[in-house]
PDB file of N, CA and C in Angstrom:
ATOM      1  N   UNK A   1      21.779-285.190 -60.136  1.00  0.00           N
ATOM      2  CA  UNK A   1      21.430-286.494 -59.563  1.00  0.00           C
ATOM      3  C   UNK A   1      22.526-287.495 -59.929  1.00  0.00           C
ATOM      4  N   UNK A   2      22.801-288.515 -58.983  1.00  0.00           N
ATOM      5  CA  UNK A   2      23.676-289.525 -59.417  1.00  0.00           C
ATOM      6  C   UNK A   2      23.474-290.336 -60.705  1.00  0.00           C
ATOM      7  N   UNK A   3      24.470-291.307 -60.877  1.00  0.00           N
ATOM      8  CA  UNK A   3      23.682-292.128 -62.070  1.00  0.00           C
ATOM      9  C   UNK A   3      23.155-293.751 -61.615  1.00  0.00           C
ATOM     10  N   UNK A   4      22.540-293.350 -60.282  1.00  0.00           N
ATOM     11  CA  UNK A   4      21.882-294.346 -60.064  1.00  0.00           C
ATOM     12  C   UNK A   4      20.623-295.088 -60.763  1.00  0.00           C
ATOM     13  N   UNK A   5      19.858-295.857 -60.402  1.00  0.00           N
ATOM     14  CA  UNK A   5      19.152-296.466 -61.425  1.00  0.00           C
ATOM     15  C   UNK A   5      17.618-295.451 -61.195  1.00  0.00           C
ATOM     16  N   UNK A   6      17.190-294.449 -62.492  1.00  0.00           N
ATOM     17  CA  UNK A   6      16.315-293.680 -62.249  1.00  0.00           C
ATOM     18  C   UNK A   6      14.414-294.500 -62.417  1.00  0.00           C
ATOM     19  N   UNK A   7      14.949-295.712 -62.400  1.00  0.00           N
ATOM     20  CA  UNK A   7      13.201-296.730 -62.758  1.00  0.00           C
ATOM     21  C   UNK A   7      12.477-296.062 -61.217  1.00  0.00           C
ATOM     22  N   UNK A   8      11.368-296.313 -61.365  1.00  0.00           N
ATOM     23  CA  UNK A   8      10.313-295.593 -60.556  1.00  0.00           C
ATOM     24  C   UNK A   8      10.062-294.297 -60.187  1.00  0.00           C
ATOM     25  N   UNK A   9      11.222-293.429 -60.417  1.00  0.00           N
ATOM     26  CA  UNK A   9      10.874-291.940 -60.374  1.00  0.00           C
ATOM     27  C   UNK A   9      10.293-291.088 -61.496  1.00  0.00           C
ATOM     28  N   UNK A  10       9.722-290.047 -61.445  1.00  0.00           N
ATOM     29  CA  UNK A  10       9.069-289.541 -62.509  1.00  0.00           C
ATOM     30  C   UNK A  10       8.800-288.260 -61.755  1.00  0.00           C
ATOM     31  N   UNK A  11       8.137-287.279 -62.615  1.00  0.00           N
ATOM     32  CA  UNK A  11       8.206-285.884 -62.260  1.00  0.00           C
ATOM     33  C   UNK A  11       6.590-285.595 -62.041  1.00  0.00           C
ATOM     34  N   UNK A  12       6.347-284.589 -61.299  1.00  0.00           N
ATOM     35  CA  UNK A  12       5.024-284.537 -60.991  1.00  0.00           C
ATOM     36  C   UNK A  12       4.993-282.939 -61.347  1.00  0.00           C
ATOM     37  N   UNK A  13       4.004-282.343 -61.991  1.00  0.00           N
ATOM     38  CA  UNK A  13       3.584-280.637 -61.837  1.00  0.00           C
ATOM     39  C   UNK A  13       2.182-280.160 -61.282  1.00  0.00           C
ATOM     40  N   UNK A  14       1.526-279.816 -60.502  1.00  0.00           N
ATOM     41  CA  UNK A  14       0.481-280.048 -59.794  1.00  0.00           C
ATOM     42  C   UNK A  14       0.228-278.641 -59.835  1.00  0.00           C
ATOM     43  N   UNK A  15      -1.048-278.168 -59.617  1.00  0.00           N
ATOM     44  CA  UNK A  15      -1.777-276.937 -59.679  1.00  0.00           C
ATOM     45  C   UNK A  15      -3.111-277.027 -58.681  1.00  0.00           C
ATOM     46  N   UNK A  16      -3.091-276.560 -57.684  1.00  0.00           N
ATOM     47  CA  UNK A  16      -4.161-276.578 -56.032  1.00  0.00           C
ATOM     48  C   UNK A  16      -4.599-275.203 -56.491  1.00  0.00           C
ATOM     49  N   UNK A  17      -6.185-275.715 -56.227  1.00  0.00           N
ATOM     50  CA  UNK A  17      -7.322-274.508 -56.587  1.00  0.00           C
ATOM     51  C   UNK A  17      -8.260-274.440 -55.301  1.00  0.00           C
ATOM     52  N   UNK A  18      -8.261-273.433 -54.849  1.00  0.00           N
ATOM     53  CA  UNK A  18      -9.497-273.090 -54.043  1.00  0.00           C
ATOM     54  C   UNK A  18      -8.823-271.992 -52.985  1.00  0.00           C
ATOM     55  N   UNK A  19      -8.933-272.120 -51.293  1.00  0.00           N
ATOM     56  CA  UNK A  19      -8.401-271.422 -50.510  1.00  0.00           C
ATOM     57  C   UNK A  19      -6.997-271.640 -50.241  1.00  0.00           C
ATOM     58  N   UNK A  20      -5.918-271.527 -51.106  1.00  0.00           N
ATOM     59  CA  UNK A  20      -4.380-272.069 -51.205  1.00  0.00           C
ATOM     60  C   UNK A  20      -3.395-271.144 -50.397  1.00  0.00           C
ATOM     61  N   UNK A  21      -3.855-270.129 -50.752  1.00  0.00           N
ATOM     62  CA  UNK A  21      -2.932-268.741 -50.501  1.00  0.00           C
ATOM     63  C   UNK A  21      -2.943-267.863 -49.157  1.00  0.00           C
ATOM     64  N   UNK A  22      -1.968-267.699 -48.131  1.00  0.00           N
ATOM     65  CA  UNK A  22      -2.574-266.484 -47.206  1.00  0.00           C
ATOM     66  C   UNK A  22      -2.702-267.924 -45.813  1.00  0.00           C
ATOM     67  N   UNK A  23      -2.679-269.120 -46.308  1.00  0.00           N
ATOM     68  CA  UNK A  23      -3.136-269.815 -45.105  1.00  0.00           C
ATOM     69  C   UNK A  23      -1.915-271.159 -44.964  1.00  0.00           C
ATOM     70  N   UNK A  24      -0.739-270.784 -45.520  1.00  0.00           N
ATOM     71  CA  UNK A  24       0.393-271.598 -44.985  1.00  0.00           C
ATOM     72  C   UNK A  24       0.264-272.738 -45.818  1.00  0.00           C
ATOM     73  N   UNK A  25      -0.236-272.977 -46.813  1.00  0.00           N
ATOM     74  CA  UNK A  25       0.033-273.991 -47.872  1.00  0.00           C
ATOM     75  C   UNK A  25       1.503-273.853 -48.638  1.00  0.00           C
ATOM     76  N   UNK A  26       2.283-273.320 -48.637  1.00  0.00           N
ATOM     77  CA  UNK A  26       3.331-273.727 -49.144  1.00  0.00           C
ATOM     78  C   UNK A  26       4.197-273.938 -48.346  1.00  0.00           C
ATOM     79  N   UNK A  27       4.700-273.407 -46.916  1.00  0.00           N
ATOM     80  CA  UNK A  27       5.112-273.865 -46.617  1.00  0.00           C
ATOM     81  C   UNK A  27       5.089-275.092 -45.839  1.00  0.00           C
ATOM     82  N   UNK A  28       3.495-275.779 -45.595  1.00  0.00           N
ATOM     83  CA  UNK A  28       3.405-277.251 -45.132  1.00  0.00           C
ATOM     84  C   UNK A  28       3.501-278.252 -46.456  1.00  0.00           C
ATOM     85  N   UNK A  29       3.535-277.819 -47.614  1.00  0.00           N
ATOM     86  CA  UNK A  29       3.435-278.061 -48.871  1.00  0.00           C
ATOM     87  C   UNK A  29       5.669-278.604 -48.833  1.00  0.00           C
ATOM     88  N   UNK A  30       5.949-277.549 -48.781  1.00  0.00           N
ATOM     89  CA  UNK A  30       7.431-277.805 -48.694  1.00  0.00           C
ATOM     90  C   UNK A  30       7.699-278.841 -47.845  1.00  0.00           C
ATOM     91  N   UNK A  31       7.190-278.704 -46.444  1.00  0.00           N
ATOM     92  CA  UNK A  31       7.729-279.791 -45.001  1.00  0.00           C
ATOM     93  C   UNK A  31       7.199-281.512 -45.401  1.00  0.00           C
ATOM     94  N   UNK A  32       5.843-281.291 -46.310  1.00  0.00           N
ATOM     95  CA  UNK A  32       5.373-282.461 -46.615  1.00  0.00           C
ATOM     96  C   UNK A  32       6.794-283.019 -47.868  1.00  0.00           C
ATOM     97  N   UNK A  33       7.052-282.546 -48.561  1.00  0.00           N
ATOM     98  CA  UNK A  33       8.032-282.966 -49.372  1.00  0.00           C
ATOM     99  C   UNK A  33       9.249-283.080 -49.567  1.00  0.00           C
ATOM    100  N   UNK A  34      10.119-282.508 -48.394  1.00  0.00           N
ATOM    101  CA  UNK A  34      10.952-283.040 -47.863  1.00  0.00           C
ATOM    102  C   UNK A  34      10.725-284.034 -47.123  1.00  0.00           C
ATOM    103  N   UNK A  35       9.691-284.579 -45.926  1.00  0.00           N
ATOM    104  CA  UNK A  35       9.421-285.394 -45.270  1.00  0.00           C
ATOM    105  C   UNK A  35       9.307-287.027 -45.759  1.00  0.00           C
ATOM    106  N   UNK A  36       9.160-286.146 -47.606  1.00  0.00           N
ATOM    107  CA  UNK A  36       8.864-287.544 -48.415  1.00  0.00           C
ATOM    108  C   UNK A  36       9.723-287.468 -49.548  1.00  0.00           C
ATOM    109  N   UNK A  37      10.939-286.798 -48.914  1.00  0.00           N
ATOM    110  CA  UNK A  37      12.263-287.049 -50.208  1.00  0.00           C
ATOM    111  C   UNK A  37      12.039-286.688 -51.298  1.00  0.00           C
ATOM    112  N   UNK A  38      11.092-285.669 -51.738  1.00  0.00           N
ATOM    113  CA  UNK A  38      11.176-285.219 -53.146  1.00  0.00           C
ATOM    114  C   UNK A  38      11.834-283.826 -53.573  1.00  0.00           C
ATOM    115  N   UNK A  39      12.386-283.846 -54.056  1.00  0.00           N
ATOM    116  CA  UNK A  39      13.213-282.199 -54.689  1.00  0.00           C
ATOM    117  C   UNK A  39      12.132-281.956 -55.954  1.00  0.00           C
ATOM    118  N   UNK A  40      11.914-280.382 -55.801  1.00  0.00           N
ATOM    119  CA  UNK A  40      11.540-279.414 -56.218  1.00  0.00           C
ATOM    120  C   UNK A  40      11.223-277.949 -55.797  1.00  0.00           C
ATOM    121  N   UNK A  41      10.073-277.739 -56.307  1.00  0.00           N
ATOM    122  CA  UNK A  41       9.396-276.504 -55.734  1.00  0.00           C
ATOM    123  C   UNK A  41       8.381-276.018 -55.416  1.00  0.00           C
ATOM    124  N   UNK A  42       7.798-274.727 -54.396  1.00  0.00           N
ATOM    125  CA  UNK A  42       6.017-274.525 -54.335  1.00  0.00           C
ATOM    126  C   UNK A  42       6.083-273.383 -54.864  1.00  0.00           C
ATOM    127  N   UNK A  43       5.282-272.770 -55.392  1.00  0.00           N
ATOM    128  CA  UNK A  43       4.795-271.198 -55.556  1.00  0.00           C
ATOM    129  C   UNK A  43       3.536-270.783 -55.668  1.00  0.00           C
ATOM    130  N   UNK A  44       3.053-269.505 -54.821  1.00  0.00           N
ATOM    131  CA  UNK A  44       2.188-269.206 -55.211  1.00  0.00           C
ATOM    132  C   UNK A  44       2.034-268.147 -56.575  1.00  0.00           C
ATOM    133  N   UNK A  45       0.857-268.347 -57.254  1.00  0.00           N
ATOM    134  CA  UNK A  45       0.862-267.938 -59.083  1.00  0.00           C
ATOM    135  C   UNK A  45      -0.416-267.148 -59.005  1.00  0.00           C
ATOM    136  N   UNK A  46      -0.307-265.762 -59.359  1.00  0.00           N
ATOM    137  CA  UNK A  46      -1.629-264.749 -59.808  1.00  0.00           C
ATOM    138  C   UNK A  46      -2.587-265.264 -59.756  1.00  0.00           C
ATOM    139  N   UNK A  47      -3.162-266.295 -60.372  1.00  0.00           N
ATOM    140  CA  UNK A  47      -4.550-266.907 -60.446  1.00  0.00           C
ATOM    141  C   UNK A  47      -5.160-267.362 -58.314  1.00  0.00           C
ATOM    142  N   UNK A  48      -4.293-267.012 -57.787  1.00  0.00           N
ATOM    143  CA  UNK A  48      -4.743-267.621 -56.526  1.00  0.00           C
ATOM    144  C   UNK A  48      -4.313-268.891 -56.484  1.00  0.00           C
ATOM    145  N   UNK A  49      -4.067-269.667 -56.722  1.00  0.00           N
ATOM    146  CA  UNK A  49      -3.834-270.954 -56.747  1.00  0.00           C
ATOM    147  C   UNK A  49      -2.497-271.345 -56.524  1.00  0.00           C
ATOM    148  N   UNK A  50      -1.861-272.260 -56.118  1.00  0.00           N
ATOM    149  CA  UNK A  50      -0.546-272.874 -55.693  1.00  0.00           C
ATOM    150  C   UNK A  50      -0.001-273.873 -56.938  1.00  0.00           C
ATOM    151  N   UNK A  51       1.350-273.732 -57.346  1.00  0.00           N
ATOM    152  CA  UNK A  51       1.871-274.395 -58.141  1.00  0.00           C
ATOM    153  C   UNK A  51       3.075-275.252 -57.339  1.00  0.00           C
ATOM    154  N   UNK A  52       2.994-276.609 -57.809  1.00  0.00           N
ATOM    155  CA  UNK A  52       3.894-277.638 -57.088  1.00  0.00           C
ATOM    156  C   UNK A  52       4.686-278.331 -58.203  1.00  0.00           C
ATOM    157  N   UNK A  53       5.957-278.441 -58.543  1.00  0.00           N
ATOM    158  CA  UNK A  53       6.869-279.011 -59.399  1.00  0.00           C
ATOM    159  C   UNK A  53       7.502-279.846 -58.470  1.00  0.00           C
ATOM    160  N   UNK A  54       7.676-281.108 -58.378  1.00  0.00           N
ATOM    161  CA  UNK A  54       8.494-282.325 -57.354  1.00  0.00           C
ATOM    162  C   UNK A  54       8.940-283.386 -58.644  1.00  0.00           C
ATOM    163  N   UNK A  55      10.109-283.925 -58.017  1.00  0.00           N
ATOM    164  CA  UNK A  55      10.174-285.053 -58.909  1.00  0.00           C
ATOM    165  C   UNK A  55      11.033-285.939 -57.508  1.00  0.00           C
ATOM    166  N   UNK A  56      10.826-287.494 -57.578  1.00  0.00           N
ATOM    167  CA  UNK A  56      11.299-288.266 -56.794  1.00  0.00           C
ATOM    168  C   UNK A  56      10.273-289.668 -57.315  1.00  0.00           C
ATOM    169  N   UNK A  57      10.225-290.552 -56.077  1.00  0.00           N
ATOM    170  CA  UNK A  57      10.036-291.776 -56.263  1.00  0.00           C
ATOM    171  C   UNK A  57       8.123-291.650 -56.656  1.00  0.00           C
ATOM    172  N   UNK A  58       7.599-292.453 -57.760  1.00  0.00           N
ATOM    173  CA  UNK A  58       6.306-292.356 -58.385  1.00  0.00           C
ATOM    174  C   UNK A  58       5.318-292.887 -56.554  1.00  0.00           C
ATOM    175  N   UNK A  59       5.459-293.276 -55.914  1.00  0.00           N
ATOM    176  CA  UNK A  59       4.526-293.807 -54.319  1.00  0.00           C
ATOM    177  C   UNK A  59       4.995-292.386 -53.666  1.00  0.00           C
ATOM    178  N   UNK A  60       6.401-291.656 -53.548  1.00  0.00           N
ATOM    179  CA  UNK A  60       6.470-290.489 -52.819  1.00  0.00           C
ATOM    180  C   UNK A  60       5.236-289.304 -53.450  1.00  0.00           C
ATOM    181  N   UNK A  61       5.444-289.403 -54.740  1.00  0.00           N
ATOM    182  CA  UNK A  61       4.908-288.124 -55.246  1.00  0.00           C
ATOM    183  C   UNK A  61       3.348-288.574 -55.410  1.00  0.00           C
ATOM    184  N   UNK A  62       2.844-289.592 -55.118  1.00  0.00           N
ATOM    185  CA  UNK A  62       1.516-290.580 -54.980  1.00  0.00           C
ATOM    186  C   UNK A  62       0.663-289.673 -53.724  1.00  0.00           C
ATOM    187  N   UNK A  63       1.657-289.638 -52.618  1.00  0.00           N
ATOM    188  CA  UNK A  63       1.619-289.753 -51.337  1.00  0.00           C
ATOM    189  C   UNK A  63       1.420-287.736 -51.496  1.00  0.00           C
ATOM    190  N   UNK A  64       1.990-287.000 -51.777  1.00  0.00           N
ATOM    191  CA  UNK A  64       2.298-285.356 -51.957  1.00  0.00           C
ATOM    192  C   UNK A  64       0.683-285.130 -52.509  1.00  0.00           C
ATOM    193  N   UNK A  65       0.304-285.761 -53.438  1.00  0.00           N
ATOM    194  CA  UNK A  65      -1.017-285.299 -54.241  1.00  0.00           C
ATOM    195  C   UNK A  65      -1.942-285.708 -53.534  1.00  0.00           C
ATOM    196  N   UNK A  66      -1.970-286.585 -52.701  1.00  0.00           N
ATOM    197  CA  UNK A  66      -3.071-287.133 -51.771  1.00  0.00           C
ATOM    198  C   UNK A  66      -3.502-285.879 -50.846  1.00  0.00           C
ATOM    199  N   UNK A  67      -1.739-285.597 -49.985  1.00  0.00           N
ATOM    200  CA  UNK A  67      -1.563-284.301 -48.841  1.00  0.00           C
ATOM    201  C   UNK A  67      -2.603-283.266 -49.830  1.00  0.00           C
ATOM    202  N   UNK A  68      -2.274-283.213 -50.802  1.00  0.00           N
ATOM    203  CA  UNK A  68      -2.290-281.854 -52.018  1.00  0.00           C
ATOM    204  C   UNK A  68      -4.027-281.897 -51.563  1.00  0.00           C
ATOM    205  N   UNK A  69      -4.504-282.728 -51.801  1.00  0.00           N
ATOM    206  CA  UNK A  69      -6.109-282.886 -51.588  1.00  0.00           C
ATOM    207  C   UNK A  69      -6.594-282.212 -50.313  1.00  0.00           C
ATOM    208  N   UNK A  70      -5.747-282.581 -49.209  1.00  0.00           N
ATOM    209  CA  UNK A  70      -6.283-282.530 -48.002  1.00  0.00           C
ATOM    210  C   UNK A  70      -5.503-280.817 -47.976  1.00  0.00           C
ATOM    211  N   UNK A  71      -4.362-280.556 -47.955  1.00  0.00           N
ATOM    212  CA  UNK A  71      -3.992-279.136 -47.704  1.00  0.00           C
ATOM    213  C   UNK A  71      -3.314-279.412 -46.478  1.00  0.00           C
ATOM    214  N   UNK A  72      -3.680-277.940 -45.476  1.00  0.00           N
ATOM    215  CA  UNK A  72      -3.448-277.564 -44.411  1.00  0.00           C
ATOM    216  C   UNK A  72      -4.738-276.751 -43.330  1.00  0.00           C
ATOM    217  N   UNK A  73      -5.327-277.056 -41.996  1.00  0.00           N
ATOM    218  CA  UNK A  73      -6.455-277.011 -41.960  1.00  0.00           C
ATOM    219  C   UNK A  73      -7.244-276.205 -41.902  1.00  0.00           C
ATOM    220  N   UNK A  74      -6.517-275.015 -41.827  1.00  0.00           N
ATOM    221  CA  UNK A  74      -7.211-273.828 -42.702  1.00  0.00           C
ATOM    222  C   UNK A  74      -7.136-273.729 -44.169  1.00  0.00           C
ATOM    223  N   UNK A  75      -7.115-274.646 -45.194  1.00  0.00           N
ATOM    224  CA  UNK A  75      -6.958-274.130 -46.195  1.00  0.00           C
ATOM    225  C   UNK A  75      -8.165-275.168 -46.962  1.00  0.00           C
ATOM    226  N   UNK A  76      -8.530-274.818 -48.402  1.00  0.00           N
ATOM    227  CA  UNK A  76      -9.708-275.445 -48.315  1.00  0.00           C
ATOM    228  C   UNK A  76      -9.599-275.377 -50.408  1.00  0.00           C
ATOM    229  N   UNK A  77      -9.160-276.704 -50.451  1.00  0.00           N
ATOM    230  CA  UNK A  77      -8.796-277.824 -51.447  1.00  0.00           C
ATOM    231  C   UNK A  77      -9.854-277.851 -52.659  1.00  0.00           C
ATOM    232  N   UNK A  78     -10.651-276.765 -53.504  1.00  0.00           N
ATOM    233  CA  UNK A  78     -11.749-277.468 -54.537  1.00  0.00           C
ATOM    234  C   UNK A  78     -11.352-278.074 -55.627  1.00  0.00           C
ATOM    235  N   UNK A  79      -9.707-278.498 -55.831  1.00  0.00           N
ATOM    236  CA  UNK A  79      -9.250-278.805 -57.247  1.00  0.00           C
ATOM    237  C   UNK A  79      -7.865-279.305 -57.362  1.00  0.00           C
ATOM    238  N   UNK A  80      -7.205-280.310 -57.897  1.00  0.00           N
ATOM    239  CA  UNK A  80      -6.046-280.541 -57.721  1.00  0.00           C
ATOM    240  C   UNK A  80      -5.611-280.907 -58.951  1.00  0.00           C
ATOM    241  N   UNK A  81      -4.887-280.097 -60.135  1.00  0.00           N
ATOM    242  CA  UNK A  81      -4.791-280.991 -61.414  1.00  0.00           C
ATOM    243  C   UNK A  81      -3.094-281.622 -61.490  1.00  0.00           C
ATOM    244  N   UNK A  82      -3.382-282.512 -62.045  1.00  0.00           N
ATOM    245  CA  UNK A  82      -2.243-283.460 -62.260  1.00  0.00           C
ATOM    246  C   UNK A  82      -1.314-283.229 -63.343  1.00  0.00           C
ATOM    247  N   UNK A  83       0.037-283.317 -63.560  1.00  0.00           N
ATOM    248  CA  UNK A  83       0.440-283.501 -65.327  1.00  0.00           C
ATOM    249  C   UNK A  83       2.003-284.404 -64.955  1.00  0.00           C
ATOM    250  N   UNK A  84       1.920-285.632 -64.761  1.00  0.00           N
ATOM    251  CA  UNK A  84       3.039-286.655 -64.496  1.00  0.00           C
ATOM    252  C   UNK A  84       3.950-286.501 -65.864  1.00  0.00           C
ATOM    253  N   UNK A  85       5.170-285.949 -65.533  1.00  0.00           N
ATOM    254  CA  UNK A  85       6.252-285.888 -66.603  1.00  0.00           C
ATOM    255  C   UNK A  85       7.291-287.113 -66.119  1.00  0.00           C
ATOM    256  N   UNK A  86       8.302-287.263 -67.319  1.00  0.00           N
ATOM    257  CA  UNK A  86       9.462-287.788 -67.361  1.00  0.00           C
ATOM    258  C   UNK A  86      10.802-287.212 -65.895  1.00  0.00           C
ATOM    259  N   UNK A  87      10.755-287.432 -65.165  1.00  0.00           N
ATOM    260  CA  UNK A  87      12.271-287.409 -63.752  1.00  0.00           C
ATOM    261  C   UNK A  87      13.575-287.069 -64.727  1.00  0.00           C
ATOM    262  N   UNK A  88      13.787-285.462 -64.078  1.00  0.00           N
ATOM    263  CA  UNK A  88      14.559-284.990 -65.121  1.00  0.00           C
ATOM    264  C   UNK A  88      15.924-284.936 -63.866  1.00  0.00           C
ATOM    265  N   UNK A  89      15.867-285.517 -63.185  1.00  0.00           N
ATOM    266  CA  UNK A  89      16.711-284.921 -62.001  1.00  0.00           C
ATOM    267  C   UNK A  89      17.807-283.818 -61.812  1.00  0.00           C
ATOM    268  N   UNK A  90      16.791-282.455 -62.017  1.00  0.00           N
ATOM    269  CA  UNK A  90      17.578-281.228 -61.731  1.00  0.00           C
ATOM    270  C   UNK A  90      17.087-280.345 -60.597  1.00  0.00           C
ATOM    271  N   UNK A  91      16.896-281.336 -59.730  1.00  0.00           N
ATOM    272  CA  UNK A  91      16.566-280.309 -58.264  1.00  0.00           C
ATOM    273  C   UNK A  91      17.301-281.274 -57.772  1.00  0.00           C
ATOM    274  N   UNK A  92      17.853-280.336 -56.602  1.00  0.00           N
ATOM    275  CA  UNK A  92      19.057-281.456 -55.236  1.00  0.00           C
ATOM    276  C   UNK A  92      18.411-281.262 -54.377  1.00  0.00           C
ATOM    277  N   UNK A  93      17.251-280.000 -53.830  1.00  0.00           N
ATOM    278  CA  UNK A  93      16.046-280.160 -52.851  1.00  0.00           C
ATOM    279  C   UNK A  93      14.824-279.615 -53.395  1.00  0.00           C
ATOM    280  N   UNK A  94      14.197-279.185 -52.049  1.00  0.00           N
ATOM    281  CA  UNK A  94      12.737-279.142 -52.023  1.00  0.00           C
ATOM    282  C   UNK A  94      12.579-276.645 -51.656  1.00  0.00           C
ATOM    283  N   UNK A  95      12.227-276.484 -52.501  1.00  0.00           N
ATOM    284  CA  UNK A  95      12.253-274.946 -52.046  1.00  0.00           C
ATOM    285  C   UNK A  95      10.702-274.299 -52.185  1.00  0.00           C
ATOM    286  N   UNK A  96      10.337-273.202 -51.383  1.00  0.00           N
ATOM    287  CA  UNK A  96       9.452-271.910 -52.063  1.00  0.00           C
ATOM    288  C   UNK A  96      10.156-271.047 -52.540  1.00  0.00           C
ATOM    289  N   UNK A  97       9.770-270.904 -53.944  1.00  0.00           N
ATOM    290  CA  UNK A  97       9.760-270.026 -54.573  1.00  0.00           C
ATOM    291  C   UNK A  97       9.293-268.518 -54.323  1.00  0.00           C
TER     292      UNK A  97
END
């Protein structure tokens, strides 16, 4: 990342529980976060569930956890946990893993 001024960004790690997997959540998961300028990553993780690492502006990644709620419309959202870290800026984009 440049050494522009890093105030308002912060890192987000997110964990989506319920119908995540098998129904195109990561990759509308990815399109949503490029769409909203954040670099990181999606994966899906053994437990069934979807793992989301983003870091960018604290209203972008506001805006990702909201999507995170709603999903994709086959997919079906019972849990969304949060863990807001420190913006380490070591992603240059947005990938699946």
């Amino acid at each position: 990342m440049t050494t522009q001024n890093q105030a308002g960004r912060a890192r987000l790690h997110l964990i989506v529980s319920g119908r995540v997997q098998g129904v195109g959540f990561r990759f509308s998961a990815c399109d949503e976060a490029k769409d909203l300028a954040l670099a990181g990553w999606v994966r899906n993780i053994p437990s069934g569930e979807v793992e989301i690492v983003a870091e960018g502006s604290r209203e972008s990644l506001q805006m990702l956890v909201a999507w995170a709620h709603l999903g994709t419309s086959s997919a079906h959202v019972t849990e969304v946990r949060e863990d807001w870290l420190d913006f380490t800026g070591e992603f240059t984009e947005f990938r699946i893993r």
